[in-house]
PDB file of N, CA and C in Angstrom:
ATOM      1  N   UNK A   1       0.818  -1.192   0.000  1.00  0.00           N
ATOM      2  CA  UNK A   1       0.000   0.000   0.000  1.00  0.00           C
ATOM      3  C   UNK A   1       0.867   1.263   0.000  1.00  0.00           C
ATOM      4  N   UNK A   2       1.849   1.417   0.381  1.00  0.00           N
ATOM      5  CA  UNK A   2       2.630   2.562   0.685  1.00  0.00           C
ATOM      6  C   UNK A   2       3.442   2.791  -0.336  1.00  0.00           C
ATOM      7  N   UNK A   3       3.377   1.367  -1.492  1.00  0.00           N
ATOM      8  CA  UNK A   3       4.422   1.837  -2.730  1.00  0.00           C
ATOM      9  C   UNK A   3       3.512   2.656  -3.312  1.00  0.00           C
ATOM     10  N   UNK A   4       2.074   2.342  -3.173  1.00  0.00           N
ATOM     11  CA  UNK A   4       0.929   3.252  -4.266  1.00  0.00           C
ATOM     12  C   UNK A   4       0.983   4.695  -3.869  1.00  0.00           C
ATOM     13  N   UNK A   5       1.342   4.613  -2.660  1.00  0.00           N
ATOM     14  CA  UNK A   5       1.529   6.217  -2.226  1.00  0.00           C
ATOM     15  C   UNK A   5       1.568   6.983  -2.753  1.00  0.00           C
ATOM     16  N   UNK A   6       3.167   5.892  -2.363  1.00  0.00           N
ATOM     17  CA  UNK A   6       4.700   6.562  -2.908  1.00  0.00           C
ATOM     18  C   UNK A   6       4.834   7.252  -4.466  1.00  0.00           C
ATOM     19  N   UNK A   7       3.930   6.125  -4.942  1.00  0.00           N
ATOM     20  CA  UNK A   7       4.284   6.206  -6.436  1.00  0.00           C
ATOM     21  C   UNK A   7       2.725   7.589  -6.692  1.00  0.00           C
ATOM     22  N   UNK A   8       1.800   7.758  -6.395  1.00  0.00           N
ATOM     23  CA  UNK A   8       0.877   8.271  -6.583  1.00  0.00           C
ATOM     24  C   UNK A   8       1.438   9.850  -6.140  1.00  0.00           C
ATOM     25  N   UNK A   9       2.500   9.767  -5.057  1.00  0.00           N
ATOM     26  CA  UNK A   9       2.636  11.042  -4.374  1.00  0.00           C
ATOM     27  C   UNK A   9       3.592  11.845  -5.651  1.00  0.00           C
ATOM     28  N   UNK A  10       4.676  10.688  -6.202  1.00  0.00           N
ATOM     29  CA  UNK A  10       5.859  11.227  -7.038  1.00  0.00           C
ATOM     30  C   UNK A  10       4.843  11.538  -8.347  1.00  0.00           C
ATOM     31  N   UNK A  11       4.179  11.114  -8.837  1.00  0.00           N
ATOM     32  CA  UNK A  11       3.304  11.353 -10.020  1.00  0.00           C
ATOM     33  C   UNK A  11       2.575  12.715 -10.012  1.00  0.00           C
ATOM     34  N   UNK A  12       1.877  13.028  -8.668  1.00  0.00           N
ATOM     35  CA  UNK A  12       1.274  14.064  -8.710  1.00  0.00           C
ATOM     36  C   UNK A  12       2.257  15.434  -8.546  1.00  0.00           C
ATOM     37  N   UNK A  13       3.751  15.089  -8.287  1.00  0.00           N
ATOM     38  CA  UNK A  13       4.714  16.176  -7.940  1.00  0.00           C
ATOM     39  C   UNK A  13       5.466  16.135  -9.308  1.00  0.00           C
ATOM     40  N   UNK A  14       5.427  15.200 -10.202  1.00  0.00           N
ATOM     41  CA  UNK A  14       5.725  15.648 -11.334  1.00  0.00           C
ATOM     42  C   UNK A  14       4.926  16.335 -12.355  1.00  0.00           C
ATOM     43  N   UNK A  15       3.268  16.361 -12.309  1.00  0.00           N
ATOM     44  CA  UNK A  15       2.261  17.212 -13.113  1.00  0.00           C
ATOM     45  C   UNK A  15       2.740  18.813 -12.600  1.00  0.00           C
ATOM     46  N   UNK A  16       2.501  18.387 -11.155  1.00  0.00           N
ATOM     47  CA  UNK A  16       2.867  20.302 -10.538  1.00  0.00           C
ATOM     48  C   UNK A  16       4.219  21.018 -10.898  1.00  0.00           C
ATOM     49  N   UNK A  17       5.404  19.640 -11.040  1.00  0.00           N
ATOM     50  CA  UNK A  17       6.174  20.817 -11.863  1.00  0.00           C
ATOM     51  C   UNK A  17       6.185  20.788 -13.008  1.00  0.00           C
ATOM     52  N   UNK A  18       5.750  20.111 -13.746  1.00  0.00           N
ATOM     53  CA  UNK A  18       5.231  19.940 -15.135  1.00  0.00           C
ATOM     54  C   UNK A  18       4.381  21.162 -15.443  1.00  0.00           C
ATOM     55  N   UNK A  19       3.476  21.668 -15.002  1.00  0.00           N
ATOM     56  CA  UNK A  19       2.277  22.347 -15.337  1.00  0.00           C
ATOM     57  C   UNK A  19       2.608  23.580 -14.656  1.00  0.00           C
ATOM     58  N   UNK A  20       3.135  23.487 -13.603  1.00  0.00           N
ATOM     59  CA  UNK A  20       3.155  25.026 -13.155  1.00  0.00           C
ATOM     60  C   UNK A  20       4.820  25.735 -13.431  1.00  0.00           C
ATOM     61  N   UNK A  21       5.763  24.793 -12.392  1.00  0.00           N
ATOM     62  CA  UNK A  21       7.357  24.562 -12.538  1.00  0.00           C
ATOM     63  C   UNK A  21       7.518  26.218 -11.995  1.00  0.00           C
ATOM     64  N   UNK A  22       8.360  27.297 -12.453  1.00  0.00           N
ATOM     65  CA  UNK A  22       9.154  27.954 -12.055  1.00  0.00           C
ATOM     66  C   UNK A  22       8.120  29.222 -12.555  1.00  0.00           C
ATOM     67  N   UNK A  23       6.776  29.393 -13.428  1.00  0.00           N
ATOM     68  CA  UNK A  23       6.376  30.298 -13.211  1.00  0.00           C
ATOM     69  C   UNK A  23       4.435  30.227 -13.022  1.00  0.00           C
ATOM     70  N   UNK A  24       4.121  30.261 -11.966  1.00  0.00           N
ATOM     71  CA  UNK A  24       2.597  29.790 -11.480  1.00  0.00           C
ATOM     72  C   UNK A  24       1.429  30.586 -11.798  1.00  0.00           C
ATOM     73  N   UNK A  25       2.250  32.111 -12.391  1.00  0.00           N
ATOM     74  CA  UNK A  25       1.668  33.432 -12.710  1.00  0.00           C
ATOM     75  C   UNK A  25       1.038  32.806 -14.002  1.00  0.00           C
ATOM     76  N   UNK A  26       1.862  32.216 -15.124  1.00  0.00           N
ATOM     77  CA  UNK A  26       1.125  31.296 -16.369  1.00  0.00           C
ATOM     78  C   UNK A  26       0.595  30.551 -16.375  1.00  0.00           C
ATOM     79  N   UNK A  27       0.521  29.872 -15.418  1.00  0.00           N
ATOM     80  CA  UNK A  27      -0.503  28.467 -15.547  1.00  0.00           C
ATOM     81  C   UNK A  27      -1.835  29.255 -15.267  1.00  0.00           C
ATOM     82  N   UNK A  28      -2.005  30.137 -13.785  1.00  0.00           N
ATOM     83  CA  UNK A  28      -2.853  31.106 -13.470  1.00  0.00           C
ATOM     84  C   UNK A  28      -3.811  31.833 -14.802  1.00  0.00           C
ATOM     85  N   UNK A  29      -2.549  32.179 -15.604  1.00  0.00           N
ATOM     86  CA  UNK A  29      -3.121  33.126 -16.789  1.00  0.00           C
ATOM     87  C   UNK A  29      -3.940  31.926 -17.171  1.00  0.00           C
ATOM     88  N   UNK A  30      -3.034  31.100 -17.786  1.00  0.00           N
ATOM     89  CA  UNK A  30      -3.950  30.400 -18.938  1.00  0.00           C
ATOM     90  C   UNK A  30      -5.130  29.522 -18.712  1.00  0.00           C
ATOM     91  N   UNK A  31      -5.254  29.275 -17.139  1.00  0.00           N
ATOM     92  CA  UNK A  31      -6.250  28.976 -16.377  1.00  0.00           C
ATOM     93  C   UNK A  31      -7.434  29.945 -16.796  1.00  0.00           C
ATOM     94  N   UNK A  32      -7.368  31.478 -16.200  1.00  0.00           N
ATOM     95  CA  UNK A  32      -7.830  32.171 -16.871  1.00  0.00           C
ATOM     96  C   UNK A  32      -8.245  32.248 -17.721  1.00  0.00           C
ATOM     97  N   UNK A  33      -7.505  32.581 -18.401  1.00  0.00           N
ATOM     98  CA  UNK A  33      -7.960  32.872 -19.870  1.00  0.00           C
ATOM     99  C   UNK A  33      -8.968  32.101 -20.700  1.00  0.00           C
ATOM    100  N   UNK A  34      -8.395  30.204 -20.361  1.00  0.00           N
ATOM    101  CA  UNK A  34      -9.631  29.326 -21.216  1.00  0.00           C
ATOM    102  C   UNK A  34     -11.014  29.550 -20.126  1.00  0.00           C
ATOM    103  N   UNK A  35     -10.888  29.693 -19.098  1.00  0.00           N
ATOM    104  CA  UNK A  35     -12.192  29.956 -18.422  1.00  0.00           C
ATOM    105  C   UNK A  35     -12.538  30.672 -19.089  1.00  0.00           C
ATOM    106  N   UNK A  36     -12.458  32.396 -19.023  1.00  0.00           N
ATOM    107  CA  UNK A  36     -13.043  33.489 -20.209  1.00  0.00           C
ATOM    108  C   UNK A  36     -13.363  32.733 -21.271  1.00  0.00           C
ATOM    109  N   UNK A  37     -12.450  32.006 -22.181  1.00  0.00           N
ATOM    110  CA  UNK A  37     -12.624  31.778 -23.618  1.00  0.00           C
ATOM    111  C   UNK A  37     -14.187  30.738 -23.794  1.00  0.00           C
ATOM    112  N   UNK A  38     -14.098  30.021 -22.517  1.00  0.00           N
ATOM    113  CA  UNK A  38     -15.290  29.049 -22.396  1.00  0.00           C
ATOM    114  C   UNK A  38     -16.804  30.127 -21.896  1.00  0.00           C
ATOM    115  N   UNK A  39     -16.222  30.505 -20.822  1.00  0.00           N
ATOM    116  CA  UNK A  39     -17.662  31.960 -20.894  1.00  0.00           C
ATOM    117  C   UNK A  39     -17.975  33.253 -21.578  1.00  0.00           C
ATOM    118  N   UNK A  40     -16.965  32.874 -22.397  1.00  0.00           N
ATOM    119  CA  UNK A  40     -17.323  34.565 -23.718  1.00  0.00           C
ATOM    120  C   UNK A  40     -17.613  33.611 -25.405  1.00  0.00           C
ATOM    121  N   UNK A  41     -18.266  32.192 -25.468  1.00  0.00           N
ATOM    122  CA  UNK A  41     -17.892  31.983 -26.597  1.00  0.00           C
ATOM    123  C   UNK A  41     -19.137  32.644 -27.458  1.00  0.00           C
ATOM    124  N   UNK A  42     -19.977  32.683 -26.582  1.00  0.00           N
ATOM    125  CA  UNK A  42     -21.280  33.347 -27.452  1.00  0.00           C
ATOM    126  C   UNK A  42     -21.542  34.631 -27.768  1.00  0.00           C
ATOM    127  N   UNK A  43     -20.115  35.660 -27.103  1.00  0.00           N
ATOM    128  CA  UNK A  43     -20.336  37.259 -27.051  1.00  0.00           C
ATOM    129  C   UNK A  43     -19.025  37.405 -27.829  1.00  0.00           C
ATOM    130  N   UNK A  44     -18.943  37.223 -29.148  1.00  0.00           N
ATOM    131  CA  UNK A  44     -17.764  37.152 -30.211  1.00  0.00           C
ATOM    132  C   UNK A  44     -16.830  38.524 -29.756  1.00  0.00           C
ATOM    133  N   UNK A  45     -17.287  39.750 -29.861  1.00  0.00           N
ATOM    134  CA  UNK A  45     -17.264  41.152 -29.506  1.00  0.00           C
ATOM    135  C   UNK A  45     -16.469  41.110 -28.719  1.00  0.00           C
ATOM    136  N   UNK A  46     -16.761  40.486 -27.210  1.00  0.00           N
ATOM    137  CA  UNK A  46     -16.482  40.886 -25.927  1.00  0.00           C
ATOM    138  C   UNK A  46     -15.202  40.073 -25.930  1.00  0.00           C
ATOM    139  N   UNK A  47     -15.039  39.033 -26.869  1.00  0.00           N
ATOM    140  CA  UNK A  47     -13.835  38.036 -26.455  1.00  0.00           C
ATOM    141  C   UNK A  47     -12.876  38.099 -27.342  1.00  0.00           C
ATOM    142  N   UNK A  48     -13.408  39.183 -28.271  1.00  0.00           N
ATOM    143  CA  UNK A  48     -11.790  39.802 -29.430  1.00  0.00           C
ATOM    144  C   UNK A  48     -11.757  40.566 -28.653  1.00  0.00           C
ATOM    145  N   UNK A  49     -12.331  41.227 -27.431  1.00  0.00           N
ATOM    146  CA  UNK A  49     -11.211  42.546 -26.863  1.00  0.00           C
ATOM    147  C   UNK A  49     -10.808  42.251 -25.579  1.00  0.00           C
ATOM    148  N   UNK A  50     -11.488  41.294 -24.744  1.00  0.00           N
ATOM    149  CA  UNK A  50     -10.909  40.756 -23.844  1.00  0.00           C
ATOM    150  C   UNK A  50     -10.153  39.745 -23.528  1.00  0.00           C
ATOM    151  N   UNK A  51      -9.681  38.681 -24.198  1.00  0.00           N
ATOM    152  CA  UNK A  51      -8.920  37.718 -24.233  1.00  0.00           C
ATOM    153  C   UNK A  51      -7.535  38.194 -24.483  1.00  0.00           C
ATOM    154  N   UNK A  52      -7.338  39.226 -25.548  1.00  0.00           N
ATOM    155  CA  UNK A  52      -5.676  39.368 -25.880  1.00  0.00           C
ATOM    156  C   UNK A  52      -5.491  40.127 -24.571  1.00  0.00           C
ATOM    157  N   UNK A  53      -6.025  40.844 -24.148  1.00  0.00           N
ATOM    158  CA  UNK A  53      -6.287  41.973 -22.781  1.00  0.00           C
ATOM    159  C   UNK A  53      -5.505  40.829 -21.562  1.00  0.00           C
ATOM    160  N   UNK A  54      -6.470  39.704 -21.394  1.00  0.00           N
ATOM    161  CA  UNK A  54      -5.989  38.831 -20.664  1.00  0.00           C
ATOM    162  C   UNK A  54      -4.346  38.500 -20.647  1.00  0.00           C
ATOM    163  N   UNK A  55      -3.897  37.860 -22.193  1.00  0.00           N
ATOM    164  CA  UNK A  55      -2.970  37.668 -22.405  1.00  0.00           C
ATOM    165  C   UNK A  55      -1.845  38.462 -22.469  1.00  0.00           C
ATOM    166  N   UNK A  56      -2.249  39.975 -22.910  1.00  0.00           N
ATOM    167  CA  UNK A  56      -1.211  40.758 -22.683  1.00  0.00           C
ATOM    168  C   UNK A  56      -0.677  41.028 -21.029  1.00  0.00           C
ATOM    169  N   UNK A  57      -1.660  41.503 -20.371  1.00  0.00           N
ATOM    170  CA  UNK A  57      -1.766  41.079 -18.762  1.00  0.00           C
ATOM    171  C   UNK A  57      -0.804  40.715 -18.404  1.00  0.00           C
ATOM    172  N   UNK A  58      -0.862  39.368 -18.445  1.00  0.00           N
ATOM    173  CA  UNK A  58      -0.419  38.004 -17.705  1.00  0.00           C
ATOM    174  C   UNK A  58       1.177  38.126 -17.957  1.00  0.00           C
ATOM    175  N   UNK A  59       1.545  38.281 -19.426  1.00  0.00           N
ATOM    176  CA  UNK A  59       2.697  37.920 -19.855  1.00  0.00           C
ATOM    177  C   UNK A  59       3.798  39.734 -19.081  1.00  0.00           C
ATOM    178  N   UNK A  60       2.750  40.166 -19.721  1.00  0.00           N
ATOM    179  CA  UNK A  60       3.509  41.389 -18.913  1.00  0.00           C
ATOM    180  C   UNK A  60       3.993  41.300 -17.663  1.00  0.00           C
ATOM    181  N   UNK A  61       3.202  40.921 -16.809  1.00  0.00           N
ATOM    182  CA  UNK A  61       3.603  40.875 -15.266  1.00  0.00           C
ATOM    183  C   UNK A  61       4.599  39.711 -14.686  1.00  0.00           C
ATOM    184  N   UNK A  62       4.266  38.426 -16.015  1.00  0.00           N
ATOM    185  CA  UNK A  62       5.326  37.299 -16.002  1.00  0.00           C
ATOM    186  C   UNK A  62       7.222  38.376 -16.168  1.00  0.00           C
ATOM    187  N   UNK A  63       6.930  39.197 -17.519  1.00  0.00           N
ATOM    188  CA  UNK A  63       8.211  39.642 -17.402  1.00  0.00           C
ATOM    189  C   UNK A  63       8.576  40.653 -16.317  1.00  0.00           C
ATOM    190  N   UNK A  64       7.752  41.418 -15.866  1.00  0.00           N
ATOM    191  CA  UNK A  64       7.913  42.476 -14.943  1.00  0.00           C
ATOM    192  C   UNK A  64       8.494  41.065 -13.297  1.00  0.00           C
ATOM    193  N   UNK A  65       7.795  40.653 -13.343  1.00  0.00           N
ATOM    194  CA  UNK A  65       8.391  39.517 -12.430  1.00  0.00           C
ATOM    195  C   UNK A  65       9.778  38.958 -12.719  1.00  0.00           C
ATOM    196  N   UNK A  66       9.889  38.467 -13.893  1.00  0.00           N
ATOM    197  CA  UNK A  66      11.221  37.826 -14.078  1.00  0.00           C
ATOM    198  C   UNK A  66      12.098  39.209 -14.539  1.00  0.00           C
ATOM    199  N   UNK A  67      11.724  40.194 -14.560  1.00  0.00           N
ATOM    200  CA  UNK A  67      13.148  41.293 -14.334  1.00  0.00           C
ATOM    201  C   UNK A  67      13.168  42.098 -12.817  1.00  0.00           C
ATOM    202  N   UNK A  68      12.269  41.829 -12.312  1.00  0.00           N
ATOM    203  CA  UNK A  68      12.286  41.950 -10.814  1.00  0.00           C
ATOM    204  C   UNK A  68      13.789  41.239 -10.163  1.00  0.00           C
ATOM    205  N   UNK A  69      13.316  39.753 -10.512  1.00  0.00           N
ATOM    206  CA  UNK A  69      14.103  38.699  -9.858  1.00  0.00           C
ATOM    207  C   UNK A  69      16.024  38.808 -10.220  1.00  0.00           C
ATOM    208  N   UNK A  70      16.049  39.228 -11.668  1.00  0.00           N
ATOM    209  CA  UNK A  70      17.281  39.741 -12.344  1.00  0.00           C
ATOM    210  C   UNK A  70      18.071  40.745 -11.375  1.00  0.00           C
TER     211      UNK A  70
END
């Protein structure tokens, strides 16, 4: 029982650094973002001006973060 853990514990710590790893601000975004993309699909309008909005966002503050850290 404790190898399934084991093995269940190392599996789920390789998705998290897989998926999130060294920046959590992007996974966040793109979390985001397909949420929006899934609740704006019927308001065409609202999701050509808010989605890149999203994306510009995100990435911005990703670099403003990683030249912080510099």
């Amino acid at each position: 029982m404790t190898s399934i853990v084991r093995a269940l514990g190392a599996f789920g710590r390789f998705w998290k650094d897989f998926l999130i790893g060294e920046a959590p601000e992007l996974f966040l975004g793109t979390l985001i973002f397909v949420g929006a993309a899934l609740a704006l699909h019927h308001h065409g309008y609202v999701a050509v001006v808010l989605l890149p909005l999203i994306i510009v966002a995100f990435l911005g503050g990703s670099v403003f973060r990683g030249r912080a850290k510099s």
